[in-house]
Protein backbone atom coordinates (compact mmCIF):
# COMPACT_ATOMS: atom_id res chain seq x y z
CA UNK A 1 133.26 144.90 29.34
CA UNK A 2 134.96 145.82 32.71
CA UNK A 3 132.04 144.30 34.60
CA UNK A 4 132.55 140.82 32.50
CA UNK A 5 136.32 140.78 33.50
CA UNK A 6 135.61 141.91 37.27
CA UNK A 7 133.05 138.86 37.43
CA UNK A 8 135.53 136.44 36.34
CA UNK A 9 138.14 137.15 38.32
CA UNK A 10 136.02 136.77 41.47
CA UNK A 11 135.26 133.54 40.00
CA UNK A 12 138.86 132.24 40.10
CA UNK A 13 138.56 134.00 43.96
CA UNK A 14 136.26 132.11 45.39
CA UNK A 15 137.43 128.45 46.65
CA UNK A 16 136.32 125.23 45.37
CA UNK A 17 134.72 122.45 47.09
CA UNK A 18 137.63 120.17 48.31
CA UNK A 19 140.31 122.64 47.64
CA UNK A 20 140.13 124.87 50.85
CA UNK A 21 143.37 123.88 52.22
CA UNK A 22 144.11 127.22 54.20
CA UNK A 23 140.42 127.01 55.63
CA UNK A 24 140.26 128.91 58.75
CA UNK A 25 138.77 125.72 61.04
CA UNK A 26 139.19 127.57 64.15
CA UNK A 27 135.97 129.58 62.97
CA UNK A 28 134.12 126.25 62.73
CA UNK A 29 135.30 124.73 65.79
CA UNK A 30 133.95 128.19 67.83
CA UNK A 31 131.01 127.28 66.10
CA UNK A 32 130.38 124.17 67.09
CA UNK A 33 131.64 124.69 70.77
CA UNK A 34 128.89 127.72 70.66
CA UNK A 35 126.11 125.29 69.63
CA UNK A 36 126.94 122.75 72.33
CA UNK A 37 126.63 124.77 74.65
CA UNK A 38 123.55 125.27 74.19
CA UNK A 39 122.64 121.79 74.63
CA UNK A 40 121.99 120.30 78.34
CA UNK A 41 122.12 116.27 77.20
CA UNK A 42 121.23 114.64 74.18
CA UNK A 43 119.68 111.08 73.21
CA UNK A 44 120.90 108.83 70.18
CA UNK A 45 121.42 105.59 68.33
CA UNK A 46 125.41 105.12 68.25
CA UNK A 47 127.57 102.82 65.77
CA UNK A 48 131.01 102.16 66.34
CA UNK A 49 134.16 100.33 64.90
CA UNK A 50 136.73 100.18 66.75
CA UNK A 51 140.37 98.47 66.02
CA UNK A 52 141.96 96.75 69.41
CA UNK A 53 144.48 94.29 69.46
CA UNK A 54 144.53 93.00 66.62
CA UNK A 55 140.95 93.06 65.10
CA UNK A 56 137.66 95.27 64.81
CA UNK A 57 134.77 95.56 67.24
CA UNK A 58 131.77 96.63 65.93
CA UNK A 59 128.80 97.61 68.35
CA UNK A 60 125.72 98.88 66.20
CA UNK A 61 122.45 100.21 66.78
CA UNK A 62 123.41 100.72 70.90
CA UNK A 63 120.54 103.11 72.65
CA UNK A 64 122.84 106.24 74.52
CA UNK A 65 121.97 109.15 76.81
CA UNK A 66 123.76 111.32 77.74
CA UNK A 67 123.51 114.49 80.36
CA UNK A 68 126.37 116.85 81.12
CA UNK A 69 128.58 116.88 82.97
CA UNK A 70 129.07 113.26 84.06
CA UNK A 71 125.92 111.22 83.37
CA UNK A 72 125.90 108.09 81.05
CA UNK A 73 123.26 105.12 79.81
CA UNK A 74 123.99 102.49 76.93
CA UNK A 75 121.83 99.80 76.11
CA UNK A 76 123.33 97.49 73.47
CA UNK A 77 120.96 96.01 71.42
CA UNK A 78 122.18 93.23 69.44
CA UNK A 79 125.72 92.26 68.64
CA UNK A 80 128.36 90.63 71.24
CA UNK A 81 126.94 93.15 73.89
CA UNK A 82 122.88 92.63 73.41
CA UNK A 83 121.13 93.00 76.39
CA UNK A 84 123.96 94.60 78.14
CA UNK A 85 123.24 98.11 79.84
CA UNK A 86 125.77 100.64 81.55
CA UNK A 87 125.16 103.43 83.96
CA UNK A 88 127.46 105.62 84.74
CA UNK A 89 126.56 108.73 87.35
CA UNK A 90 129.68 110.23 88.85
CA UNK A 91 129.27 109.90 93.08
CA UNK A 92 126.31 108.40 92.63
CA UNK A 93 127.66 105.04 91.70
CA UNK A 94 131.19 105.60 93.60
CA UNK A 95 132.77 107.03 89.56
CA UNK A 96 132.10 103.35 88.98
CA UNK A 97 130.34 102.24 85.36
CA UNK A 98 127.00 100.01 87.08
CA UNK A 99 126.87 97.35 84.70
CA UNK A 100 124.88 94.23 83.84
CA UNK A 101 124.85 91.43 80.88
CA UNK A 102 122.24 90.25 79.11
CA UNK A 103 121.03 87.17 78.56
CA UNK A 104 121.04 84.28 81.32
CA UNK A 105 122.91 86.18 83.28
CA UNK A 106 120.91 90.00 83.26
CA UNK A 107 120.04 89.67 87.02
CA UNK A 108 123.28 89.75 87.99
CA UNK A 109 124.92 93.58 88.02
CA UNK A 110 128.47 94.44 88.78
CA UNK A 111 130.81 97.81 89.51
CA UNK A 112 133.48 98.20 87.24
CA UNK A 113 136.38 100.65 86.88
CA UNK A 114 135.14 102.89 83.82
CA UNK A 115 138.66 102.82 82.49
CA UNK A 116 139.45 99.14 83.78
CA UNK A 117 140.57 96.41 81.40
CA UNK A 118 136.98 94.71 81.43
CA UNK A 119 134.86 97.87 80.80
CA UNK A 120 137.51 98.30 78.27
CA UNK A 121 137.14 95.09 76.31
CA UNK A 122 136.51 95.61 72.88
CA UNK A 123 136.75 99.90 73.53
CA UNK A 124 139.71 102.29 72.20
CA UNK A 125 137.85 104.78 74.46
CA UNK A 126 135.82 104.19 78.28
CA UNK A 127 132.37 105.74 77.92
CA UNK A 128 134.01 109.01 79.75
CA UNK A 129 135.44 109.71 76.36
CA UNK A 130 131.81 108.67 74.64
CA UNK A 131 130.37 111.87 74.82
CA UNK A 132 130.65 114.80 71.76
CA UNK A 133 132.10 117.25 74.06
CA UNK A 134 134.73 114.90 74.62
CA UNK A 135 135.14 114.50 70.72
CA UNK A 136 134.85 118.24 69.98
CA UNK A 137 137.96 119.10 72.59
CA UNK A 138 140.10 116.13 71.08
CA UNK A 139 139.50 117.99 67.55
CA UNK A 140 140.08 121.25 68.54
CA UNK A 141 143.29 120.49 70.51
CA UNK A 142 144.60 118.56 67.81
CA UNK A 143 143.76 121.54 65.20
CA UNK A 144 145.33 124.32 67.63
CA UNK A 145 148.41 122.40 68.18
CA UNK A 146 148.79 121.78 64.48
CA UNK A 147 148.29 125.71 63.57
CA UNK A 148 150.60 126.83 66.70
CA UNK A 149 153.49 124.74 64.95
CA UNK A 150 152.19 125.69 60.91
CA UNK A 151 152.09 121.90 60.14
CA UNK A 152 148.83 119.67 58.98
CA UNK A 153 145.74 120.90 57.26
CA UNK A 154 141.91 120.78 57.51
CA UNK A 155 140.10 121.04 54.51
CA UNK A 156 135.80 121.01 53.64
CA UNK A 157 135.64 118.47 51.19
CA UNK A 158 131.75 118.03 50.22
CA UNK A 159 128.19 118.24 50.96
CA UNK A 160 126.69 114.91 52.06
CA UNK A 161 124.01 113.26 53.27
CA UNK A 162 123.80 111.16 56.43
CA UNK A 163 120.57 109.38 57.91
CA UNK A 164 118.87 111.53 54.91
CA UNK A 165 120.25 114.86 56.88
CA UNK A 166 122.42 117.34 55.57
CA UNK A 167 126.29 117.02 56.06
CA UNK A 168 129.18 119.35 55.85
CA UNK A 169 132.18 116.50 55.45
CA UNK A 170 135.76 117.70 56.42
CA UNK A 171 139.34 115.83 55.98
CA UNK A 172 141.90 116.69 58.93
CA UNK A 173 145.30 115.40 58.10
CA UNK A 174 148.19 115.51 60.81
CA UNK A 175 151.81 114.90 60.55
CA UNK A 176 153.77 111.50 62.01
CA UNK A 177 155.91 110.89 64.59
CA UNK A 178 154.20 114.66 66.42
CA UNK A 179 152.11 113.04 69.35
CA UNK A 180 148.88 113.85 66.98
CA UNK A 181 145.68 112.09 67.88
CA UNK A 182 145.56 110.16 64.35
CA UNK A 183 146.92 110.94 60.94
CA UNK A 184 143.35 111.52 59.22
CA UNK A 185 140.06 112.64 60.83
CA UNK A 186 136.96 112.60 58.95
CA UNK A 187 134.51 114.51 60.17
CA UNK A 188 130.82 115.20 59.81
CA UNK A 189 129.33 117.95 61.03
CA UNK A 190 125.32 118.08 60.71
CA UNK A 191 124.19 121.18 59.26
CA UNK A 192 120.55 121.36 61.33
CA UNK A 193 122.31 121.56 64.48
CA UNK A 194 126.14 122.37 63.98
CA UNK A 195 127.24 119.25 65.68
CA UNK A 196 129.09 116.55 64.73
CA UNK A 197 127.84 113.19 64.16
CA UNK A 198 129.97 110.81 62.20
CA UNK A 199 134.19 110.52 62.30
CA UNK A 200 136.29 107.93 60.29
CA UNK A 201 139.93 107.68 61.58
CA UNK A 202 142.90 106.31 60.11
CA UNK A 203 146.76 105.59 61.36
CA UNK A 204 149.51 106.93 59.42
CA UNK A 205 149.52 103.54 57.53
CA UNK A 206 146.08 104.58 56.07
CA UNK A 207 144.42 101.57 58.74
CA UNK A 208 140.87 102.54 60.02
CA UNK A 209 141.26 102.69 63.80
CA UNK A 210 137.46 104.19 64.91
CA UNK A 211 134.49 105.05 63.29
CA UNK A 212 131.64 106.53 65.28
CA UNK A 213 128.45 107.37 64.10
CA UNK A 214 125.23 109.14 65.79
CA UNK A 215 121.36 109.04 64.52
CA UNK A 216 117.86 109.61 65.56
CA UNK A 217 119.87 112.82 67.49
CA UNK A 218 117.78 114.23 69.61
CA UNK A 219 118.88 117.50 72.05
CA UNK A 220 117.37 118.84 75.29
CA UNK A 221 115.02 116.05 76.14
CA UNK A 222 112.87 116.07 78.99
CA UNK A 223 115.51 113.77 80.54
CA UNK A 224 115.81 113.45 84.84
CA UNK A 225 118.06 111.15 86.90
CA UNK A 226 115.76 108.36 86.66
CA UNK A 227 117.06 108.41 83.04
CA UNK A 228 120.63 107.16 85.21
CA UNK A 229 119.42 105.22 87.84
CA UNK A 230 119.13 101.31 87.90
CA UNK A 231 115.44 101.66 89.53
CA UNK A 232 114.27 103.00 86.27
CA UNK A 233 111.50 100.56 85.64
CA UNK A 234 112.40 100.49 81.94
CA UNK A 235 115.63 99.09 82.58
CA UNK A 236 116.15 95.57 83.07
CA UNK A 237 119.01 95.51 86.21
């Protein structure tokens, strides 16, 4: 009979799927920084949403490399953008994003100011801020700052699926009016890998400002500079 009541009450004990309120998210941040670390550069297909002036951008299905610290490809491949590829190699290219159309005009290729209004257009963030370990500071400054003044909460809210993988879904929520990145963060965090790979944003009026999304995730390719130069026979500068 004691062993029935000692099993129940470790029932009521253990949290619930979307009721971990108080989870400890500094433990899955440490993960996360821990596993990419471990990874040298990274290839995917990237979807974004993004709300600018006024009205959403959407750029889906865009090719990306990237190679730490400073090394960047896109190659959008349909949408307002298709055709359009970006380099961007630190010194190598002056810190400037080596750009060219597509279309018509492909053969022409330009220098632009990675956080310039053109390379901009269309962008809440320049392609320096495209990368995850970009993503996975702006989370865990957010969540330290937020714990350092006991306000907000991070909580896991389900298992999921994503691009039939396996998905640990999160729900950060901030307070207004604090300097706070956003007011929610969604975040997915792929199970396989301990990265993340999706986020869905919102204002404080509930508004979806960004939604990124990575597939086809691939880590530690045999990738060289080639990979970020506009010789690279495969590219079409």
């Amino acid at each position: 009979m004691k062993l029935k009541y000692l099993i129940l009450l470790l029932c009521f004990l253990v949290p619930l799927p979307g009721t971990t309120e108080d989870l400890d998210f500094g433990i899955v941040i440490k993960s996360i920084e821990e596993s990419y670390a471990k990874v040298n550069n990274y290839t995917c297909t990237f979807y974004k949403k993004d709300w600018v002036d006024g009205e959403y951008y959407v750029d889906s299905n865009v090719v990306y490399k990237h190679r730490k610290p400073d090394r960047y490809y896109l190659k959008y491949t349909c949408g307002r953008l298709e055709g359009t590829e970006a380099i961007y190699a630190g010194d190598k290219y002056d810190k400037e994003l080596y750009v060219h159309s597509g279309g018509l005009f492909s053969f022409i290729n330009v220098k632009l100011d990675p956080e310039g209004s053109m390379a901009m257009d269309g962008n809440r963030h320049s392609v320096l801020e495209s990368d995850l370990g970009f993503v996975i500071e702006l989370i865990k400054k957010n969540y330290m700052k937020a714990k350092k003044n006991g306000e907000g909460k991070i909580k896991y809210l389900k298992d999921d699926e994503l691009h039939g993988r396996k998905a640990k879904v999160y729900l950060a929520e901030f307070p207004e009016k604090k300097e706070y990145f956003a007011h929610k963060i969604y975040i997915y965090i792929d199970e396989d890998i301990n990265l993340p790979v999706k986020f869905s944003i919102y204002d404080w009026d509930d508004k979806l400002l960004e939604r990124y999304e990575m597939y086809d995730l691939k880590l530690n390719t045999a990738m060289t500079e080639l990979d970020f130069d506009i010789e690279n026979p495969e590219y079409d500068y």
